[in-house]
N, C-alpha and C. Protein backbone atom coordinates (compact mmCIF):
# COMPACT_ATOMS: atom_id res chain seq x y z
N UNK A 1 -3.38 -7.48 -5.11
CA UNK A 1 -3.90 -8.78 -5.46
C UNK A 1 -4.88 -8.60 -6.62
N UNK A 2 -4.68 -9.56 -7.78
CA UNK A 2 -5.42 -9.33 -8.85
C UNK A 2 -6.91 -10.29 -8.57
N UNK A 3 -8.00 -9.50 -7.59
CA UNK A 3 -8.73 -10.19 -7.25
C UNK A 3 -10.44 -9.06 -7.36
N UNK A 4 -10.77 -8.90 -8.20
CA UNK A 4 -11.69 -7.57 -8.93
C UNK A 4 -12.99 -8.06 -7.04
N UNK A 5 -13.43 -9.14 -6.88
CA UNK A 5 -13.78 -9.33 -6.03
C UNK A 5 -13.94 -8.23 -4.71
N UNK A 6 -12.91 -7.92 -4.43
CA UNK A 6 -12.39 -7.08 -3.21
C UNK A 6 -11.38 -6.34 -3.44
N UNK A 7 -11.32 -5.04 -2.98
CA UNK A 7 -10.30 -3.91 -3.18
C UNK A 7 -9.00 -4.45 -1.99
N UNK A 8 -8.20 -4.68 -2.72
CA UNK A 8 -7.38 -5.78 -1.77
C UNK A 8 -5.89 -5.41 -2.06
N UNK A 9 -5.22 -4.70 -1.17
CA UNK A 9 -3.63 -4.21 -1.51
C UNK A 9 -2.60 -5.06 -0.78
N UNK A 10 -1.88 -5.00 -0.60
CA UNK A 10 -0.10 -5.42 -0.26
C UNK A 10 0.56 -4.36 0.15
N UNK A 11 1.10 -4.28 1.39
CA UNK A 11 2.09 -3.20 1.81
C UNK A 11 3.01 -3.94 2.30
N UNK A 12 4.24 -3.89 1.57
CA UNK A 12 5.30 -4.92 1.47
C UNK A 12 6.85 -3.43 2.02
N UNK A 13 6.97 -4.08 3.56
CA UNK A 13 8.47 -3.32 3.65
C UNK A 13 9.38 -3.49 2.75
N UNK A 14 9.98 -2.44 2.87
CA UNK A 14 11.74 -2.93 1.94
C UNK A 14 12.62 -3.09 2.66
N UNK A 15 12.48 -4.42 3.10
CA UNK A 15 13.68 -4.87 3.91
C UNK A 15 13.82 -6.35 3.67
N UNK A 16 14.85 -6.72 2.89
CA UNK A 16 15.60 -8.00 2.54
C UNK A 16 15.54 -9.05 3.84
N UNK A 17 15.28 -10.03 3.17
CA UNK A 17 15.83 -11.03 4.10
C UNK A 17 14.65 -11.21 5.24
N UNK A 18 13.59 -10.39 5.28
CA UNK A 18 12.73 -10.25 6.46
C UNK A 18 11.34 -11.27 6.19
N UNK A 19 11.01 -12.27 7.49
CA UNK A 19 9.55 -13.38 6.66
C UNK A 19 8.80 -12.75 7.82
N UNK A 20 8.88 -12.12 8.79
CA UNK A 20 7.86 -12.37 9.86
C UNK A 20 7.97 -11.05 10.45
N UNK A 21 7.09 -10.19 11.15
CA UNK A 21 6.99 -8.97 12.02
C UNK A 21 8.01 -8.55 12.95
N UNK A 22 8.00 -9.66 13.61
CA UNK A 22 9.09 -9.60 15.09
C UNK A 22 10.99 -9.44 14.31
N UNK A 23 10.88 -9.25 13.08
CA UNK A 23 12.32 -9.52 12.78
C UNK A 23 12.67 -8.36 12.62
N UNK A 24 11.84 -7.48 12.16
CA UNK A 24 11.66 -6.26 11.98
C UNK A 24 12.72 -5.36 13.18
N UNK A 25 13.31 -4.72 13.06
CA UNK A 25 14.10 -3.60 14.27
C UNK A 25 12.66 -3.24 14.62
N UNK A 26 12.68 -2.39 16.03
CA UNK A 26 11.67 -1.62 16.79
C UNK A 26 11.17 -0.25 15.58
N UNK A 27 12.13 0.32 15.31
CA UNK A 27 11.96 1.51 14.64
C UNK A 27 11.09 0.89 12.83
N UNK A 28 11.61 0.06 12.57
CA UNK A 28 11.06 -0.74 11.32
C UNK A 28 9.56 -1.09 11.71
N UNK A 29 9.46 -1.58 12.44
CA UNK A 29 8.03 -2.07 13.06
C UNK A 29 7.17 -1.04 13.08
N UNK A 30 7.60 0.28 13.93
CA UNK A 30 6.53 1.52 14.23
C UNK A 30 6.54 2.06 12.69
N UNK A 31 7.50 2.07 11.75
CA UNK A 31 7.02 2.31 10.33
C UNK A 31 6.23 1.61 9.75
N UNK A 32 5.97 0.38 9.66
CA UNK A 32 5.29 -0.56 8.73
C UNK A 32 3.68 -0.26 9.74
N UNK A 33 4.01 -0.44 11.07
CA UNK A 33 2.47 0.61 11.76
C UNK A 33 1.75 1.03 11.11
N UNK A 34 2.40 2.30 11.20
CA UNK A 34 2.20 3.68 10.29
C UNK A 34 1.91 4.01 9.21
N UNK A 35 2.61 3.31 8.38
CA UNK A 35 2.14 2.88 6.86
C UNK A 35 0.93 2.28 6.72
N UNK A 36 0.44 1.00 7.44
CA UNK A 36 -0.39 0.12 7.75
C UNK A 36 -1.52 1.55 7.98
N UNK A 37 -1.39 1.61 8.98
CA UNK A 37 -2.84 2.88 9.40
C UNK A 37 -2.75 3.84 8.06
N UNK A 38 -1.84 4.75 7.53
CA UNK A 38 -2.37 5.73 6.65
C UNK A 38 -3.14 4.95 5.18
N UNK A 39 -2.48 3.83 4.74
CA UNK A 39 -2.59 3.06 3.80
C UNK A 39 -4.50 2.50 4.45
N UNK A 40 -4.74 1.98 5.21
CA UNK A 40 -5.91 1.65 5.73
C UNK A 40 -6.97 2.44 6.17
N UNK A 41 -6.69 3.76 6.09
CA UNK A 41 -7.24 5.40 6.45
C UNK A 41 -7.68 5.46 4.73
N UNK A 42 -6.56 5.44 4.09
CA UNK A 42 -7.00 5.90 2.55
C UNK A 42 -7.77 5.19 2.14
N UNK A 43 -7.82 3.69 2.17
CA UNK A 43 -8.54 3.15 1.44
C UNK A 43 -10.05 2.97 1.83
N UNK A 44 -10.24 2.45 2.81
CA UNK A 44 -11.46 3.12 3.38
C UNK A 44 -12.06 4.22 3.01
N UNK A 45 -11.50 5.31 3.06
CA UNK A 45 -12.08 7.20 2.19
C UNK A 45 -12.58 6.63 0.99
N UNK A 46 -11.61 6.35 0.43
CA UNK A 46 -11.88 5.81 -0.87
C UNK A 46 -12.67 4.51 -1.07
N UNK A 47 -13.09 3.33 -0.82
CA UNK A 47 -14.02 2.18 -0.98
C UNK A 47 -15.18 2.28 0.09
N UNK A 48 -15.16 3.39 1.13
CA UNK A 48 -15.94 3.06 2.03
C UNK A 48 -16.43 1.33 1.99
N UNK A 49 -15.54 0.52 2.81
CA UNK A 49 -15.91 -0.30 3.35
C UNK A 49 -16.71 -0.53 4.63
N UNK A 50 -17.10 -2.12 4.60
CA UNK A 50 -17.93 -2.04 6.06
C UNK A 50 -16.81 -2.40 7.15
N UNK A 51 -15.92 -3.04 6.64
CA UNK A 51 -14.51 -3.42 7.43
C UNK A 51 -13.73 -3.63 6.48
N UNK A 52 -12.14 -3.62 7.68
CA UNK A 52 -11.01 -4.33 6.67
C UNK A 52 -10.20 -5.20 7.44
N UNK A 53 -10.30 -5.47 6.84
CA UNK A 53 -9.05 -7.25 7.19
C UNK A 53 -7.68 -7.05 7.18
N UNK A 54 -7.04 -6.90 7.75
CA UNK A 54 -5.48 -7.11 8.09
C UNK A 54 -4.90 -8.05 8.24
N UNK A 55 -3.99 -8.55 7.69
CA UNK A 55 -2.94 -10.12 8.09
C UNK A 55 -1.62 -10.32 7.14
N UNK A 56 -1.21 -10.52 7.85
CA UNK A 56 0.23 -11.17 7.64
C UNK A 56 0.44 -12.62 7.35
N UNK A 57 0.11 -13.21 6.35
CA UNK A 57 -0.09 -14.80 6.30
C UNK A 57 0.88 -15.24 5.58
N UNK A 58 1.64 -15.39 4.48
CA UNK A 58 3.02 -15.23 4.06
C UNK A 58 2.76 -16.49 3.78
N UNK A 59 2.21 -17.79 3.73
CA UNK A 59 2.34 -18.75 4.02
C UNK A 59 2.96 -19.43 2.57
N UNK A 60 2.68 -19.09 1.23
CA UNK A 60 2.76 -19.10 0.02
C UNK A 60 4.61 -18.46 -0.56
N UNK A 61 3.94 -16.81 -0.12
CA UNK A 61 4.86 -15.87 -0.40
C UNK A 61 5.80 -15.64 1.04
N UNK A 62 7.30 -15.98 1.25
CA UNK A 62 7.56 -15.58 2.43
C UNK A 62 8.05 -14.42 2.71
N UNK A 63 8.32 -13.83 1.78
CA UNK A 63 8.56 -12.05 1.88
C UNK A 63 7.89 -11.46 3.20
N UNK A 64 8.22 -10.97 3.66
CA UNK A 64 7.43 -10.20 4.49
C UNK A 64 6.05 -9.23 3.70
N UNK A 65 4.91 -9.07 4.00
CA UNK A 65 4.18 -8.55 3.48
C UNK A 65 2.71 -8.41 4.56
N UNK A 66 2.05 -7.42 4.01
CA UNK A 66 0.28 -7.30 4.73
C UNK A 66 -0.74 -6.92 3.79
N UNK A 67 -1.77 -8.00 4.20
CA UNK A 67 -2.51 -7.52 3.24
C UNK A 67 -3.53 -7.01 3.85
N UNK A 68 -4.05 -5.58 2.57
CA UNK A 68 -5.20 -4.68 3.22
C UNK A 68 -6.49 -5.39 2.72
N UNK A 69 -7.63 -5.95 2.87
CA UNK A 69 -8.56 -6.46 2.11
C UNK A 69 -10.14 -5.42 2.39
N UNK A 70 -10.58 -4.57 1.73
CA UNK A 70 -11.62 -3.87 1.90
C UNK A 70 -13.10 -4.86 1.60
N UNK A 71 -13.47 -5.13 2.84
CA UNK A 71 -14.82 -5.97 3.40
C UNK A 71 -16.42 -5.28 3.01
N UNK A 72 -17.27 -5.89 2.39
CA UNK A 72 -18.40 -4.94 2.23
C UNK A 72 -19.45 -6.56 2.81
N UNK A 73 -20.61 -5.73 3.60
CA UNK A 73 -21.49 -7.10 4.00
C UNK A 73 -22.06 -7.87 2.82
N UNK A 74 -22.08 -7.08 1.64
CA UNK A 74 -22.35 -8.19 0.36
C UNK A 74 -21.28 -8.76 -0.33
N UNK A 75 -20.05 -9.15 0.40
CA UNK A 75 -19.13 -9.45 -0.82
C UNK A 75 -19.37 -11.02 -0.88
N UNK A 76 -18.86 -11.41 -1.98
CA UNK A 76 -19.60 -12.97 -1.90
C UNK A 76 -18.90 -13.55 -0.51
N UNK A 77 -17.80 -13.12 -0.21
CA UNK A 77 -16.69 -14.51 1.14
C UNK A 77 -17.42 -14.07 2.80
N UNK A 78 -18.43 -12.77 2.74
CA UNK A 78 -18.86 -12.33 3.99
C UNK A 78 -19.45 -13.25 4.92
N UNK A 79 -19.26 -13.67 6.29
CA UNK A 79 -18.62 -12.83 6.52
C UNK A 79 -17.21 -13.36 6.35
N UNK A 80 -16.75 -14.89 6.44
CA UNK A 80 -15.85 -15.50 6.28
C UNK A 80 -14.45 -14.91 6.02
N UNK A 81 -13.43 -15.07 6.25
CA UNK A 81 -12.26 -14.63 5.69
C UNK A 81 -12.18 -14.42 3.60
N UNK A 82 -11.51 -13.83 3.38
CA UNK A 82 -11.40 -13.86 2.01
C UNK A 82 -10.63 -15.22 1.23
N UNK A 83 -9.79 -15.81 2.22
CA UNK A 83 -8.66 -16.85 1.72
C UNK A 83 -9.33 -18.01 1.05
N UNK A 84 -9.22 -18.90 0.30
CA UNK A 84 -9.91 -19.51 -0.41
C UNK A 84 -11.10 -20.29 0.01
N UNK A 85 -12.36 -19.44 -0.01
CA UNK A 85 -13.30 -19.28 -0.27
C UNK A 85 -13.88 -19.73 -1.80
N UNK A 86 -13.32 -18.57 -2.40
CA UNK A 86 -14.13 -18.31 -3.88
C UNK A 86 -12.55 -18.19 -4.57
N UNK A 87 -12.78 -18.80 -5.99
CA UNK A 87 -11.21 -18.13 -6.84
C UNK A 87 -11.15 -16.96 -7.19
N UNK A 88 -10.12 -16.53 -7.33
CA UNK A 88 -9.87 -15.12 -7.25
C UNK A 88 -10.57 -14.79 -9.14
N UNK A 89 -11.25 -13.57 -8.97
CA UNK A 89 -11.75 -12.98 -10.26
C UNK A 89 -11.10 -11.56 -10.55
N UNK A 90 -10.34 -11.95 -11.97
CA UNK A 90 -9.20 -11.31 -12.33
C UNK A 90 -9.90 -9.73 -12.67
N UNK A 91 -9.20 -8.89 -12.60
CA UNK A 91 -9.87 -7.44 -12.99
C UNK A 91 -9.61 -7.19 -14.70
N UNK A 92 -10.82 -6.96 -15.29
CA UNK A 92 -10.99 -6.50 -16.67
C UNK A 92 -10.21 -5.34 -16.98
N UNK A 93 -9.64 -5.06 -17.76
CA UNK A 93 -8.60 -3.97 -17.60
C UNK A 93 -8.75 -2.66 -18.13
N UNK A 94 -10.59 -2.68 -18.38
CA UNK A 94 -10.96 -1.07 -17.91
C UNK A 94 -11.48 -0.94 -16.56
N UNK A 95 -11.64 -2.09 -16.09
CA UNK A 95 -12.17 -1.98 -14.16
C UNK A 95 -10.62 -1.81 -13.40
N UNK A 96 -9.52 -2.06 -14.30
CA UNK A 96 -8.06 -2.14 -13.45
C UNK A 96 -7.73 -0.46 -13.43
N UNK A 97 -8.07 -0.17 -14.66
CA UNK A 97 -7.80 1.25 -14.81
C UNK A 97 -8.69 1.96 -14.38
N UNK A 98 -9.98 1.77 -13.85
CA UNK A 98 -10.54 3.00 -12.87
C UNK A 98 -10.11 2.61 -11.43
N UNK A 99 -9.77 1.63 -11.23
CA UNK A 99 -9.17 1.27 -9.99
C UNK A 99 -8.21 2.27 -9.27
N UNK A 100 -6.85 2.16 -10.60
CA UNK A 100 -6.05 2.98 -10.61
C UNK A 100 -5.89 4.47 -10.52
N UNK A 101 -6.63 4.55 -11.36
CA UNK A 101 -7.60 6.05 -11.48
C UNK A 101 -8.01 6.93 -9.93
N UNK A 102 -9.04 5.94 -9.57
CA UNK A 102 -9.00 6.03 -8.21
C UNK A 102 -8.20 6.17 -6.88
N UNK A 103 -7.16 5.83 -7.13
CA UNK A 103 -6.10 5.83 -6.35
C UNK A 103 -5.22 6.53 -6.48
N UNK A 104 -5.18 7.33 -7.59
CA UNK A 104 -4.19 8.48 -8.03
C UNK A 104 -4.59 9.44 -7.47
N UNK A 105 -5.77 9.63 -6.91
CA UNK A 105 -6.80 10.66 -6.14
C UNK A 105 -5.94 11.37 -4.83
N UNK A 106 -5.28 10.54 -4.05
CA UNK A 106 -4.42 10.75 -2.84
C UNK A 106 -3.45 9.88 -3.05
N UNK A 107 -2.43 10.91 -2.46
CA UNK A 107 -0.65 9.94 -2.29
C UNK A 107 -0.66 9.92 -0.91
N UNK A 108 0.08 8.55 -0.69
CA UNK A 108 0.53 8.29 0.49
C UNK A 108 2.03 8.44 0.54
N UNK A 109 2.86 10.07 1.34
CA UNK A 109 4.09 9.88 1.64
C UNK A 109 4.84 8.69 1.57
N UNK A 110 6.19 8.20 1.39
CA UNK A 110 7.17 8.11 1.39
C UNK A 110 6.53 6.07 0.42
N UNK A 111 5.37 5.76 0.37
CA UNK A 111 4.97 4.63 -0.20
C UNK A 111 4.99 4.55 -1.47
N UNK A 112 5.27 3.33 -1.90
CA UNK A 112 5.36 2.86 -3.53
C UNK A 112 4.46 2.56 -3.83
N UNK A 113 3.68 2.47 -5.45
CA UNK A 113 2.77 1.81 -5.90
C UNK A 113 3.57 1.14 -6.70
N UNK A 114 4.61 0.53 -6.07
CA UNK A 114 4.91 -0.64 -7.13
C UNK A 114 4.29 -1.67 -7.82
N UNK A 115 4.52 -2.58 -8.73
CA UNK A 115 3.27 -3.56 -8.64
C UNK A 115 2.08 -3.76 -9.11
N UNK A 116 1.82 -2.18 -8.82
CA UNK A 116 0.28 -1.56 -9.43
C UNK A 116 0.05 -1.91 -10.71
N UNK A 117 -1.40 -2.85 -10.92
CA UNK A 117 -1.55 -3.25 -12.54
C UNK A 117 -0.36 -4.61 -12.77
């Protein structure tokens, strides 16, 4: 999410045709888990947040998708949800590139940074 605000990702399965969790096979589900936790392990290391927000809201986009949102007690939407609150504030694109930078630090097995930037 192009939102400089909050360190805020998308972990989007690759699976066609899918809007909601439960559609997911059993074995699809314990992956997107899994992904979910290592993806939410890293980013944390990396932003030390005070929390993170997890959800599946699709309501816009129906793709299947989750978003990771890294929470700090000063961010302006605290403690409130992030969802429109405040408009999203676009990242300057030397703040996009240490972002990036940052994240090149650790790979997460078998995950894409598609998207990225």
């Amino acid at each position: 999410m192009n939102d400089a605000s909050y360190p805020w990702f998308i972990l989007v399965p690759d699976r066609d045709e899918i809007t909601e969790i439960y559609q997911l096979e059993s074995a699809d589900q314990r992956q997107m888990w899994l992904e979910s936790c290592v993806l939410s392990t890293r980013i944390m290391q990396v932003f030390q947040g005070d929390k993170l927000n997890i959800a599946a809201i699709g309501n816009l986009v129906p793709q299947l998708h989750l978003h990771h949102v890294v929470r700090y007690r000063d961010d302006c939407a605290w403690p409130s949800p992030v969802w429109g609150k405040f408009p999203p504030v676009a990242y300057e694109s030397k703040a996009l590139e240490r972002l990036i930078s940052r994240l090149e630090l650790f790979t997460i097995d078998g995950l894409s940074t598609a998207g990225v930037g």
